[in-house]
PDB file of N, CA and C in Angstrom:
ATOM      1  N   UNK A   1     -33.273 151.240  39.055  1.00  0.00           N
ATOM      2  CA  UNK A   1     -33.841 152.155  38.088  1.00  0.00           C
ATOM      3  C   UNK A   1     -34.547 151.394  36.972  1.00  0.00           C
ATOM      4  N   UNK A   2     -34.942 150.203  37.061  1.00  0.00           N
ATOM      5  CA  UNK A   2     -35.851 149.201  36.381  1.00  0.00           C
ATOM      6  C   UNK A   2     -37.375 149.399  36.640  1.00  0.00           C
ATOM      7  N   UNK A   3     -37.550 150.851  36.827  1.00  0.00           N
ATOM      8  CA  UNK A   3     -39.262 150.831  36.948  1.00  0.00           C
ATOM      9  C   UNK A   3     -39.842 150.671  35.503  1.00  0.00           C
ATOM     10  N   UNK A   4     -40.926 149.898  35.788  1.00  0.00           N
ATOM     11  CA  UNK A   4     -41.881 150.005  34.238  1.00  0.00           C
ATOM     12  C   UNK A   4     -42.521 151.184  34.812  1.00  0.00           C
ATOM     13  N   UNK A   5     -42.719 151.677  33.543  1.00  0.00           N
ATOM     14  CA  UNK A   5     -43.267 153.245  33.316  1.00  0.00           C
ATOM     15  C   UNK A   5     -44.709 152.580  32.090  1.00  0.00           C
ATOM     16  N   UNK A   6     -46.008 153.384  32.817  1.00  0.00           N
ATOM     17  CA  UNK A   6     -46.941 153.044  31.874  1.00  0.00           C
ATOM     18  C   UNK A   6     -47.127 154.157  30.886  1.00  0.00           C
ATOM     19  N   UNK A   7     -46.930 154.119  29.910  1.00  0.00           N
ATOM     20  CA  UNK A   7     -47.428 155.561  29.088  1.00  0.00           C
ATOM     21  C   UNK A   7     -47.300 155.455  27.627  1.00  0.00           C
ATOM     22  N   UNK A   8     -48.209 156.320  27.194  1.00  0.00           N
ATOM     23  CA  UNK A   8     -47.847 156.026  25.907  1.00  0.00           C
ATOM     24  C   UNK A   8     -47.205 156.585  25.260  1.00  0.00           C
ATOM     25  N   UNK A   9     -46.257 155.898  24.243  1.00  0.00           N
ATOM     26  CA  UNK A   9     -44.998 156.188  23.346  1.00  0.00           C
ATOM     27  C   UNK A   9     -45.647 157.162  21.964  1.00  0.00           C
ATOM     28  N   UNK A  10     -45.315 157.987  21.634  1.00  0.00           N
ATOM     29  CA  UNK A  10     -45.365 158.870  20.080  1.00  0.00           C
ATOM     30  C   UNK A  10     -43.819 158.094  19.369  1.00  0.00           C
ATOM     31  N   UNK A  11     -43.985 158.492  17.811  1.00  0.00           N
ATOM     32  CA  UNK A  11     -43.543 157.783  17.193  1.00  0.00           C
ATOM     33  C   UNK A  11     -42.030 158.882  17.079  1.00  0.00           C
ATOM     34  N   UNK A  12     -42.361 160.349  17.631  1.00  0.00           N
ATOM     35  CA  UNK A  12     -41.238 160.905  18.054  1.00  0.00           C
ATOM     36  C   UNK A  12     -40.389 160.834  19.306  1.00  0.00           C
ATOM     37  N   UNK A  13     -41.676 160.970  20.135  1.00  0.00           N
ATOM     38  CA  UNK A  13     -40.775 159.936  20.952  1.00  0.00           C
ATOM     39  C   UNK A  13     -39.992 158.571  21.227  1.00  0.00           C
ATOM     40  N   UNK A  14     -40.420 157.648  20.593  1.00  0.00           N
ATOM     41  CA  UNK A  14     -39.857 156.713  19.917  1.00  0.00           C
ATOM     42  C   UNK A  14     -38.191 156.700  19.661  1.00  0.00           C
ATOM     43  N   UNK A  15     -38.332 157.967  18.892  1.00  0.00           N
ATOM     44  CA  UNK A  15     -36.946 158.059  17.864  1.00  0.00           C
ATOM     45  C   UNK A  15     -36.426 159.081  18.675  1.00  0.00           C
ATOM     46  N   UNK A  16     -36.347 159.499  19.496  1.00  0.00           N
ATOM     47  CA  UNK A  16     -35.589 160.252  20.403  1.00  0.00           C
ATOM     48  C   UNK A  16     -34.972 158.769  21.303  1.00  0.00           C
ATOM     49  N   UNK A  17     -36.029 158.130  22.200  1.00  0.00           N
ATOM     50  CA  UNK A  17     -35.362 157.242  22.567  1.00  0.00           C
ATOM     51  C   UNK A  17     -34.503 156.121  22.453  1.00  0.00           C
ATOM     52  N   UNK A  18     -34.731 155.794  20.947  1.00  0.00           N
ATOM     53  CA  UNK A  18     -33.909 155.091  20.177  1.00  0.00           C
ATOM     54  C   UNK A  18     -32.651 155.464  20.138  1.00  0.00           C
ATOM     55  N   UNK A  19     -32.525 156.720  19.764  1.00  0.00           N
ATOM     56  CA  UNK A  19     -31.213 157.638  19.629  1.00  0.00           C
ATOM     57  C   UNK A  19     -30.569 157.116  20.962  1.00  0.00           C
ATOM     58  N   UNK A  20     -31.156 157.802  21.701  1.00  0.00           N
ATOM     59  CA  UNK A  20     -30.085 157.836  22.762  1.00  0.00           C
ATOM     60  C   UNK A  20     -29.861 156.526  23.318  1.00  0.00           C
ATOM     61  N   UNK A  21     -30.553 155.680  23.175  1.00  0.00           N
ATOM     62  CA  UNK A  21     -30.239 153.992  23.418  1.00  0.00           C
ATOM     63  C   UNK A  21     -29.326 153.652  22.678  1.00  0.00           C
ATOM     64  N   UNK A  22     -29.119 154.355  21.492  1.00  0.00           N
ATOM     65  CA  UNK A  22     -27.959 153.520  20.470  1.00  0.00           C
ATOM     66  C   UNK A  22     -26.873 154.188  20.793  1.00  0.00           C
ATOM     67  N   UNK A  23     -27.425 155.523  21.056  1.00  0.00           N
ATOM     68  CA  UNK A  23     -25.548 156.727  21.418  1.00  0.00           C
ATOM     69  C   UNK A  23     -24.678 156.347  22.447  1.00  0.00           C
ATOM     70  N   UNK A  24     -25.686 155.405  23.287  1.00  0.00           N
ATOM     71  CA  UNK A  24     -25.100 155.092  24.674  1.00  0.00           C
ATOM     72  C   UNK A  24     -24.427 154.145  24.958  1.00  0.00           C
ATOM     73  N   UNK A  25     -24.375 153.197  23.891  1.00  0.00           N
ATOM     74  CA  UNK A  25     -23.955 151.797  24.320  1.00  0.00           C
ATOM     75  C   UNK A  25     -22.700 151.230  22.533  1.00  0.00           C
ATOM     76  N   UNK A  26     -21.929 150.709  22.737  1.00  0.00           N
ATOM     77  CA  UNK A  26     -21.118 150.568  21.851  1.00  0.00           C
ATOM     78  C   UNK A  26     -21.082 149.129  21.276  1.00  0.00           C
ATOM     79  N   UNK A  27     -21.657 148.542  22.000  1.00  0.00           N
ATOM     80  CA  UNK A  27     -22.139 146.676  21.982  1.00  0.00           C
ATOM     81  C   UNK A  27     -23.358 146.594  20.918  1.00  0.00           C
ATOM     82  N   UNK A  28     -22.355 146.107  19.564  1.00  0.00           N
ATOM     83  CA  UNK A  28     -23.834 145.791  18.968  1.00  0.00           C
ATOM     84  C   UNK A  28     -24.806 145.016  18.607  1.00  0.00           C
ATOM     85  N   UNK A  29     -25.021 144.098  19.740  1.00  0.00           N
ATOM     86  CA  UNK A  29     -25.853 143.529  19.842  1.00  0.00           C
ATOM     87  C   UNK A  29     -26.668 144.203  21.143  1.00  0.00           C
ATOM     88  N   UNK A  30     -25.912 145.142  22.023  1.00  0.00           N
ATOM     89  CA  UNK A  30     -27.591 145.850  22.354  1.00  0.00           C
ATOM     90  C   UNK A  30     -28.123 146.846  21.107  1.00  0.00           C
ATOM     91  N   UNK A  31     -27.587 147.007  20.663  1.00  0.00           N
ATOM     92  CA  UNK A  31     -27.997 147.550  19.473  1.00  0.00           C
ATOM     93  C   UNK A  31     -29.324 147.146  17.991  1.00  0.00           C
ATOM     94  N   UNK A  32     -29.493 145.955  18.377  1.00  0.00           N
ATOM     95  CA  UNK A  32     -30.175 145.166  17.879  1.00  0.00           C
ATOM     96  C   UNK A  32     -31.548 145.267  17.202  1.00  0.00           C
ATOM     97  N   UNK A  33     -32.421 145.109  16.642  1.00  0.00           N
ATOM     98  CA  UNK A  33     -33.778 145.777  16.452  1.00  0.00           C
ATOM     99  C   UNK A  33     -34.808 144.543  17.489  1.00  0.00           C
ATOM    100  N   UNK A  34     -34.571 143.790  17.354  1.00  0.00           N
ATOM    101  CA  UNK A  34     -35.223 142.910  18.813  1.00  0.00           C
ATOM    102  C   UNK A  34     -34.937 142.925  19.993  1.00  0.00           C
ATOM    103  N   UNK A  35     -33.630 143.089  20.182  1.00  0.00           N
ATOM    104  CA  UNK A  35     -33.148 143.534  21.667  1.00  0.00           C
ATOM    105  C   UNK A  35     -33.811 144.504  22.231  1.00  0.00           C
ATOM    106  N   UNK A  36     -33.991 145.943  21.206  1.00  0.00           N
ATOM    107  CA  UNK A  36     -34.569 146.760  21.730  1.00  0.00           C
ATOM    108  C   UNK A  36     -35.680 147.295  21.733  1.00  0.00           C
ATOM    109  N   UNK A  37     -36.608 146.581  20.968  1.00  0.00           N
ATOM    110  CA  UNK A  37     -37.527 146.487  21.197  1.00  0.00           C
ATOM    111  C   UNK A  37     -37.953 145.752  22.644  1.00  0.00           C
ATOM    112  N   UNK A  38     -37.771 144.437  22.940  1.00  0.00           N
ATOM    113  CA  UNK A  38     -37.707 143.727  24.049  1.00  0.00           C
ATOM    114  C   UNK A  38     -38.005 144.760  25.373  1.00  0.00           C
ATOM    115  N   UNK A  39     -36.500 145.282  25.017  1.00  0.00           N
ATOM    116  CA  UNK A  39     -36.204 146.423  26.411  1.00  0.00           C
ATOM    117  C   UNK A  39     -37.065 147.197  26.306  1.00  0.00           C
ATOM    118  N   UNK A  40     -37.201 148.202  25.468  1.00  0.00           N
ATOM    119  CA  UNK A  40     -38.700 148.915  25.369  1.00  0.00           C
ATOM    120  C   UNK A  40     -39.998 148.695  25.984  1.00  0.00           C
ATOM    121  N   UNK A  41     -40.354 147.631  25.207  1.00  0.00           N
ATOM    122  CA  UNK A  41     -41.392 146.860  25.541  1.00  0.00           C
ATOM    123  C   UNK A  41     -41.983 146.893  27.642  1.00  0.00           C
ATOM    124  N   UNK A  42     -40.626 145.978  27.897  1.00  0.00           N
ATOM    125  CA  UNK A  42     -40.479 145.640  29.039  1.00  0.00           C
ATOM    126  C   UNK A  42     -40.741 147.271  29.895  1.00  0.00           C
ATOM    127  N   UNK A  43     -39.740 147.884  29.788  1.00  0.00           N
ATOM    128  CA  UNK A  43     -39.769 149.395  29.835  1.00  0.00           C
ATOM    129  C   UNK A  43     -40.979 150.510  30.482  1.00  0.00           C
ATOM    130  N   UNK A  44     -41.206 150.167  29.097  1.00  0.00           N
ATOM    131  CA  UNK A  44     -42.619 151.225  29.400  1.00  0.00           C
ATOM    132  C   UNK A  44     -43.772 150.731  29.236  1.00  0.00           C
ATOM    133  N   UNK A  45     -43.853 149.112  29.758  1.00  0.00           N
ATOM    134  CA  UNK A  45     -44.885 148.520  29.982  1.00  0.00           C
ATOM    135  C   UNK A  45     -46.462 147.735  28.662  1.00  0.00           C
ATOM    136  N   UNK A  46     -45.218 148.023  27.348  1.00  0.00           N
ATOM    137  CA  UNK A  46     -46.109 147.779  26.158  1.00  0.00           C
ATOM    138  C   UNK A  46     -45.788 146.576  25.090  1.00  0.00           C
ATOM    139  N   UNK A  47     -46.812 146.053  24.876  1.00  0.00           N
ATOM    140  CA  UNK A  47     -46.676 145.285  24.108  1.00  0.00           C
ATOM    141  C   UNK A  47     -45.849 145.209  22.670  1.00  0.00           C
ATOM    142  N   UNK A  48     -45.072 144.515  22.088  1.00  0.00           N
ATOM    143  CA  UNK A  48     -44.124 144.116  20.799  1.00  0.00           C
ATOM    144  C   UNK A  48     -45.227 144.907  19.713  1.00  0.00           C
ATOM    145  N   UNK A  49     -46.229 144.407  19.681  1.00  0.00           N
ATOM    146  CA  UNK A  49     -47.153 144.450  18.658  1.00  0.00           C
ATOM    147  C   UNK A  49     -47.809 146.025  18.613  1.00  0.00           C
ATOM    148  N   UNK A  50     -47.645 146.691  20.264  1.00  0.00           N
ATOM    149  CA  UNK A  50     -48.044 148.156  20.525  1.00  0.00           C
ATOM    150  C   UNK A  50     -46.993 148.970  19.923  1.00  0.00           C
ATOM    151  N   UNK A  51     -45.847 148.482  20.063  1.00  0.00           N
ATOM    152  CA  UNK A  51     -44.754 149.755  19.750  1.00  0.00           C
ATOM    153  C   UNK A  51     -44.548 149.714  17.931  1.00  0.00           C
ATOM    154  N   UNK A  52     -44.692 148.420  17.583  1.00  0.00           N
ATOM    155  CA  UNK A  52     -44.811 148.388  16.492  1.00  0.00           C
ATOM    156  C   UNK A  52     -45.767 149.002  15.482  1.00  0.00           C
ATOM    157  N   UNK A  53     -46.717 149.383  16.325  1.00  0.00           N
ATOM    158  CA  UNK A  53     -47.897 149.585  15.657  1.00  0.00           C
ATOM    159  C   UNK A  53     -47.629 151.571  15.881  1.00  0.00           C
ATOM    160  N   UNK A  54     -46.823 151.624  16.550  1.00  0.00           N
ATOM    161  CA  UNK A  54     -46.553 153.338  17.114  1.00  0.00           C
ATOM    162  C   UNK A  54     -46.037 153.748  16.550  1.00  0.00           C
ATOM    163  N   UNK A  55     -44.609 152.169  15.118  1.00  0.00           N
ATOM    164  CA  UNK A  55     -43.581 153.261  14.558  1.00  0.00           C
ATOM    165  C   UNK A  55     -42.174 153.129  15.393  1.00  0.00           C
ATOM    166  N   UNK A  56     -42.317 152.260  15.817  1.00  0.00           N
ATOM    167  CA  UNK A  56     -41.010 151.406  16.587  1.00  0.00           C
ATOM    168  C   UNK A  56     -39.981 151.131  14.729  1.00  0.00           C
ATOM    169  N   UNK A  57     -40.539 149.999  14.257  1.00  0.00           N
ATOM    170  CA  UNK A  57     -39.952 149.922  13.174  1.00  0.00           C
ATOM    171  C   UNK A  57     -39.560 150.967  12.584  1.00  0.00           C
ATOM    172  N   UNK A  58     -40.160 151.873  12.056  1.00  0.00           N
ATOM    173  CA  UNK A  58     -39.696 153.120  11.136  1.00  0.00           C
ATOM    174  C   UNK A  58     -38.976 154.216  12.046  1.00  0.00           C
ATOM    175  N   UNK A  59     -39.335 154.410  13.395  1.00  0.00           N
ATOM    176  CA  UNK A  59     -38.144 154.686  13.988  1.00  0.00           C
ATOM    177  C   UNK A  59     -36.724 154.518  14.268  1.00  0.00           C
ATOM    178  N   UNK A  60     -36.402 152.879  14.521  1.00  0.00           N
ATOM    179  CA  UNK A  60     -35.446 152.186  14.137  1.00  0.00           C
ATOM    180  C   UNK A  60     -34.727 152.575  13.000  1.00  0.00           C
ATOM    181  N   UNK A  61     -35.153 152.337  11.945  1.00  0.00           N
ATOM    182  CA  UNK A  61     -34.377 152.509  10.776  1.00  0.00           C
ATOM    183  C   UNK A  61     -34.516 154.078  10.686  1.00  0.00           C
ATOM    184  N   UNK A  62     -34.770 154.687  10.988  1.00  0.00           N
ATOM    185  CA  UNK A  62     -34.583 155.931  10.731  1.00  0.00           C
ATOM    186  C   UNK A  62     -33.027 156.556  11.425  1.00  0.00           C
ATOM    187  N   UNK A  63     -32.807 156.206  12.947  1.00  0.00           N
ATOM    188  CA  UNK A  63     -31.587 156.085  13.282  1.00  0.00           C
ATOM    189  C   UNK A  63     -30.692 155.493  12.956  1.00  0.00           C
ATOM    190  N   UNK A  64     -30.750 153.953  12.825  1.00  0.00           N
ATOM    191  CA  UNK A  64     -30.138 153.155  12.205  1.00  0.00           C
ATOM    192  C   UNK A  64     -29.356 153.322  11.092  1.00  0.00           C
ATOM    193  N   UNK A  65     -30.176 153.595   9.985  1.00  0.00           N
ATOM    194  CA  UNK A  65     -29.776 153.307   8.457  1.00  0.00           C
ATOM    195  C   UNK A  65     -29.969 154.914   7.901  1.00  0.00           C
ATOM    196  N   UNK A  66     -30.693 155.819   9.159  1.00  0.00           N
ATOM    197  CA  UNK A  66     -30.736 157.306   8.413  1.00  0.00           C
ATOM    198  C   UNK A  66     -31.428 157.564   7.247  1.00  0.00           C
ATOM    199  N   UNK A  67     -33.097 156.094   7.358  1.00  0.00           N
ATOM    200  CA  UNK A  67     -33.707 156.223   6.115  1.00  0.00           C
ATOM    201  C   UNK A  67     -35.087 156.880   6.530  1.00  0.00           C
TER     202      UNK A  67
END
């Protein structure tokens, strides 16, 4: 179940997937803001600098820190 998926990410979608990446796993270092980006990345076939630019970051902390 390691297919890359090409498509593009919204910055709500983003934070939906974030969510449930963090709800799912109790290890926090997958938890990470580089880890999961990485996985992302890898994922759905996009560049560090693409997801970032989508709102990866402000997604993150929005689950994260609830800011």
């Amino acid at each position: 179940m390691n297919q890359k998926v090409k498509t593009k990410l919204h910055f709500d979608q983003l934070l939906l997937l974030l969510e449930k990446m963090i709800l799912q796993t109790s290890v926090p270092e997958k938890k990470d803001f580089y880890h999961l980006l990485e996985e992302i990345s890898i994922k759905y076939n996009l560049t560090r600098e693409e997801l970032l630019m989508r709102g990866f970051r402000k997604a993150y902390r929005q689950v994260v820190d609830g800011v």
